[in-house]
C-alpha atoms as a PDB file:
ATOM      1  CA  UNK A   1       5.918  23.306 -14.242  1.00  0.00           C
ATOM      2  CA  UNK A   2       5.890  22.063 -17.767  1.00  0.00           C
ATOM      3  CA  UNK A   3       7.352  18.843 -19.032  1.00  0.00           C
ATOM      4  CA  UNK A   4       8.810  19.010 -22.568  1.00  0.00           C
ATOM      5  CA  UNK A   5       8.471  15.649 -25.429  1.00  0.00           C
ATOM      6  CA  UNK A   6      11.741  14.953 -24.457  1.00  0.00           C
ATOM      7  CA  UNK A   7      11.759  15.085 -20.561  1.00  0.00           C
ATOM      8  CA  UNK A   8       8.678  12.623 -20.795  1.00  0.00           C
ATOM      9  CA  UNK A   9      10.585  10.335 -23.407  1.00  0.00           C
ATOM     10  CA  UNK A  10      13.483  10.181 -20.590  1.00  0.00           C
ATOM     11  CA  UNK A  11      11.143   9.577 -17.666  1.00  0.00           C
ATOM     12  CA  UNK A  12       9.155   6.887 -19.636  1.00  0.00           C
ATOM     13  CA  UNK A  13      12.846   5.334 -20.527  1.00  0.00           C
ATOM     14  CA  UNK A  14      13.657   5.169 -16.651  1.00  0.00           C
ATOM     15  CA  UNK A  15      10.270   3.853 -15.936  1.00  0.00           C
ATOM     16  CA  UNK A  16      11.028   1.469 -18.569  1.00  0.00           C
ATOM     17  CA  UNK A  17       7.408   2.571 -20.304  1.00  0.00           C
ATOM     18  CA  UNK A  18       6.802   2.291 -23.861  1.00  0.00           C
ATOM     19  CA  UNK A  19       5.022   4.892 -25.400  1.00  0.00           C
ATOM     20  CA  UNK A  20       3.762   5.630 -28.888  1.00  0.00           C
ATOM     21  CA  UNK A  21       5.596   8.363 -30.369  1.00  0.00           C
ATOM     22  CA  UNK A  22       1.858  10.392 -31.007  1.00  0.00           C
ATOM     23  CA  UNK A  23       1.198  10.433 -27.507  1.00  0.00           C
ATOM     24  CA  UNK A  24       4.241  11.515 -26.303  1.00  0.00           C
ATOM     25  CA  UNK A  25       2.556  15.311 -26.245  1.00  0.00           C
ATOM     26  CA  UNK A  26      -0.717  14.253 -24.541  1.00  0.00           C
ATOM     27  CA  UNK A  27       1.202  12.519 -21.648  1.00  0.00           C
ATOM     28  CA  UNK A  28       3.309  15.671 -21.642  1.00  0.00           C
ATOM     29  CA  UNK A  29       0.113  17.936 -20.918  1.00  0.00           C
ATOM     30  CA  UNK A  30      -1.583  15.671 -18.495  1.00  0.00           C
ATOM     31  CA  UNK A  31       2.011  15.185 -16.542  1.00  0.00           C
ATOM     32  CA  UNK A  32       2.424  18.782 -16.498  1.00  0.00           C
ATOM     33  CA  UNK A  33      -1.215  19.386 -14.844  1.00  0.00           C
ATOM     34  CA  UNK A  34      -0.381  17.142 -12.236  1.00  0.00           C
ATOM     35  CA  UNK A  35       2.485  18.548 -11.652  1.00  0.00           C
ATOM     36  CA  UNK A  36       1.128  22.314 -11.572  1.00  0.00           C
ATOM     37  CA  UNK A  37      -1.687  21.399  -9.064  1.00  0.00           C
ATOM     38  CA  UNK A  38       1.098  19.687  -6.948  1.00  0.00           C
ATOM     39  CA  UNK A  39       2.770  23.128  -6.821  1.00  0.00           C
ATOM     40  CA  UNK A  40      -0.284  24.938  -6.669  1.00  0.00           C
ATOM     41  CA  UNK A  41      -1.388  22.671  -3.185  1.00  0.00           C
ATOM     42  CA  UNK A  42       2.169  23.489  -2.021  1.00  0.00           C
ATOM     43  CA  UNK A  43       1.385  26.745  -1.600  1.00  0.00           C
ATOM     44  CA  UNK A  44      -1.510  26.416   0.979  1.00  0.00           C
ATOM     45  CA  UNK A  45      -0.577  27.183   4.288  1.00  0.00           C
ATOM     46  CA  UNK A  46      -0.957  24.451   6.834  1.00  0.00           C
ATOM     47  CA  UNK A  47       0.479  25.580   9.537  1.00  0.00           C
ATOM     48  CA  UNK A  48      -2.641  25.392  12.213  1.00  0.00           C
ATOM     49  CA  UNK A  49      -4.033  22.570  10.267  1.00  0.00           C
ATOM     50  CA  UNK A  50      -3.720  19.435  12.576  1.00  0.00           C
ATOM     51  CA  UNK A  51      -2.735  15.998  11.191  1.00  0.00           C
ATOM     52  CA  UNK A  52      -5.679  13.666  10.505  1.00  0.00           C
ATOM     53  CA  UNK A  53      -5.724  10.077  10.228  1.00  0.00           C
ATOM     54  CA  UNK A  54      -9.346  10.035   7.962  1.00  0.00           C
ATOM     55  CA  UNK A  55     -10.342  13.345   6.256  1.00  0.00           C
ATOM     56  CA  UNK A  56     -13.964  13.156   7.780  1.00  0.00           C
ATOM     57  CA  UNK A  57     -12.996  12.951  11.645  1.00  0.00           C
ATOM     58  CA  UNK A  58     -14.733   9.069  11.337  1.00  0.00           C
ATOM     59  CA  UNK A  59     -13.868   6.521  14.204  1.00  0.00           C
ATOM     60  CA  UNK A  60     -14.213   2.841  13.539  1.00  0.00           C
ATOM     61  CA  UNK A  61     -16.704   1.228  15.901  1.00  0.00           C
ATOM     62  CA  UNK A  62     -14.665  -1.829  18.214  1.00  0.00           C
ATOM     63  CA  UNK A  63     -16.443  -4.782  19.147  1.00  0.00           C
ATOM     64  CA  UNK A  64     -15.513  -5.771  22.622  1.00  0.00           C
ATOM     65  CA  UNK A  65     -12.835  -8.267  22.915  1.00  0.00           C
ATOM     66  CA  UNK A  66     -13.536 -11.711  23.911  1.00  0.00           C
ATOM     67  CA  UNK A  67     -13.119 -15.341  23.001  1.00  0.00           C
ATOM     68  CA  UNK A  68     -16.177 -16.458  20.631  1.00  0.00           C
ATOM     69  CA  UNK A  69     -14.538 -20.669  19.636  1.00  0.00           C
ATOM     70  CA  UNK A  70     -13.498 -22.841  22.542  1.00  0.00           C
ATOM     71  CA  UNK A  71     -10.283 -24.422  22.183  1.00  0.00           C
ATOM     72  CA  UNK A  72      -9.816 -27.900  20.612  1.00  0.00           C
ATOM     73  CA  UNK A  73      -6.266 -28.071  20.617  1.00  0.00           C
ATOM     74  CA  UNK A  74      -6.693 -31.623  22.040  1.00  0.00           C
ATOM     75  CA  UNK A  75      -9.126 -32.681  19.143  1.00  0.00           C
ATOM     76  CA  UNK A  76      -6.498 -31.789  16.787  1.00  0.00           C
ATOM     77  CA  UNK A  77      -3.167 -33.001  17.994  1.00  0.00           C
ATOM     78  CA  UNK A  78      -5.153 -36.293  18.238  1.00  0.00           C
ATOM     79  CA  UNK A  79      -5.082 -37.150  14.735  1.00  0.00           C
ATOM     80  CA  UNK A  80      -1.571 -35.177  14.588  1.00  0.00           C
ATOM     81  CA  UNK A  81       1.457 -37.352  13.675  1.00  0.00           C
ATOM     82  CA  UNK A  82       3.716 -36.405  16.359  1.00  0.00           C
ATOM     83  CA  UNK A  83       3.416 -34.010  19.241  1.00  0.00           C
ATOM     84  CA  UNK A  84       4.634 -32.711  22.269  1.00  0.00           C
ATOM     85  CA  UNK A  85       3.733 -30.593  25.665  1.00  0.00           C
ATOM     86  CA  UNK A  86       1.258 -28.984  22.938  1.00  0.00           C
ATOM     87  CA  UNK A  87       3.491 -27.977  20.434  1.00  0.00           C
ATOM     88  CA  UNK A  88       3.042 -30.044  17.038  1.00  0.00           C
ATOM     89  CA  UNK A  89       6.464 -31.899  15.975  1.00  0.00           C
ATOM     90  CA  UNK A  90       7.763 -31.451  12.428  1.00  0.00           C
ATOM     91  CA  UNK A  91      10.437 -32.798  10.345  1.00  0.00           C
ATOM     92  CA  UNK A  92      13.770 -30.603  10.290  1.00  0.00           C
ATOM     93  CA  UNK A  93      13.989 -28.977   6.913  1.00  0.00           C
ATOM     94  CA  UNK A  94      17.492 -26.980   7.276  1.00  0.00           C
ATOM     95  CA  UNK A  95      20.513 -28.553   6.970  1.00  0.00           C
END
């Protein structure tokens, strides 16, 4: 698919892009490449091919799950201004 000079200088416009009137061709070209290998990678068949989350097949290595800090909720809602059955208090902010 090829873009003209004037379907770029419409796109750019809806984009609201400026672009300098000599380049107008250049982005033209490179659009249009982009848009021909789009079309060309259409093409392939991918029918059998199934859906991968990472193109190499990697997994992420999990650490195991567990609790590394002990809690010091107490510590904190010491020097808290106002709290309750462990839940800090704050002042209402909506009217």
């Amino acid at each position: 698919m090829s873009l003209t000079a004037e379907e770029v200088r419409k796109i750019a416009h809806l984009a609201r892009l400026s672009i300098q009137e000599e380049k107008v061709q250049t982005y033209a070209d490179n659009l249009s490449g982009i848009l021909d290998l789009v079309a060309q990678m259409e093409t392939v068949n991918t029918d059998d091919v199934a859906p991968m989350a990472h193109p190499q097949e990697v997994t992420q290595r999990l650490r195991e799950d567990v609790v590394t800090e002990t809690s010091q909720r107490e510590k904190f809602q010491q020097i808290a201004p106002a709290t309750e059955a462990g839940l800090y208090l704050v002042p209402k902010v909506i009217e």
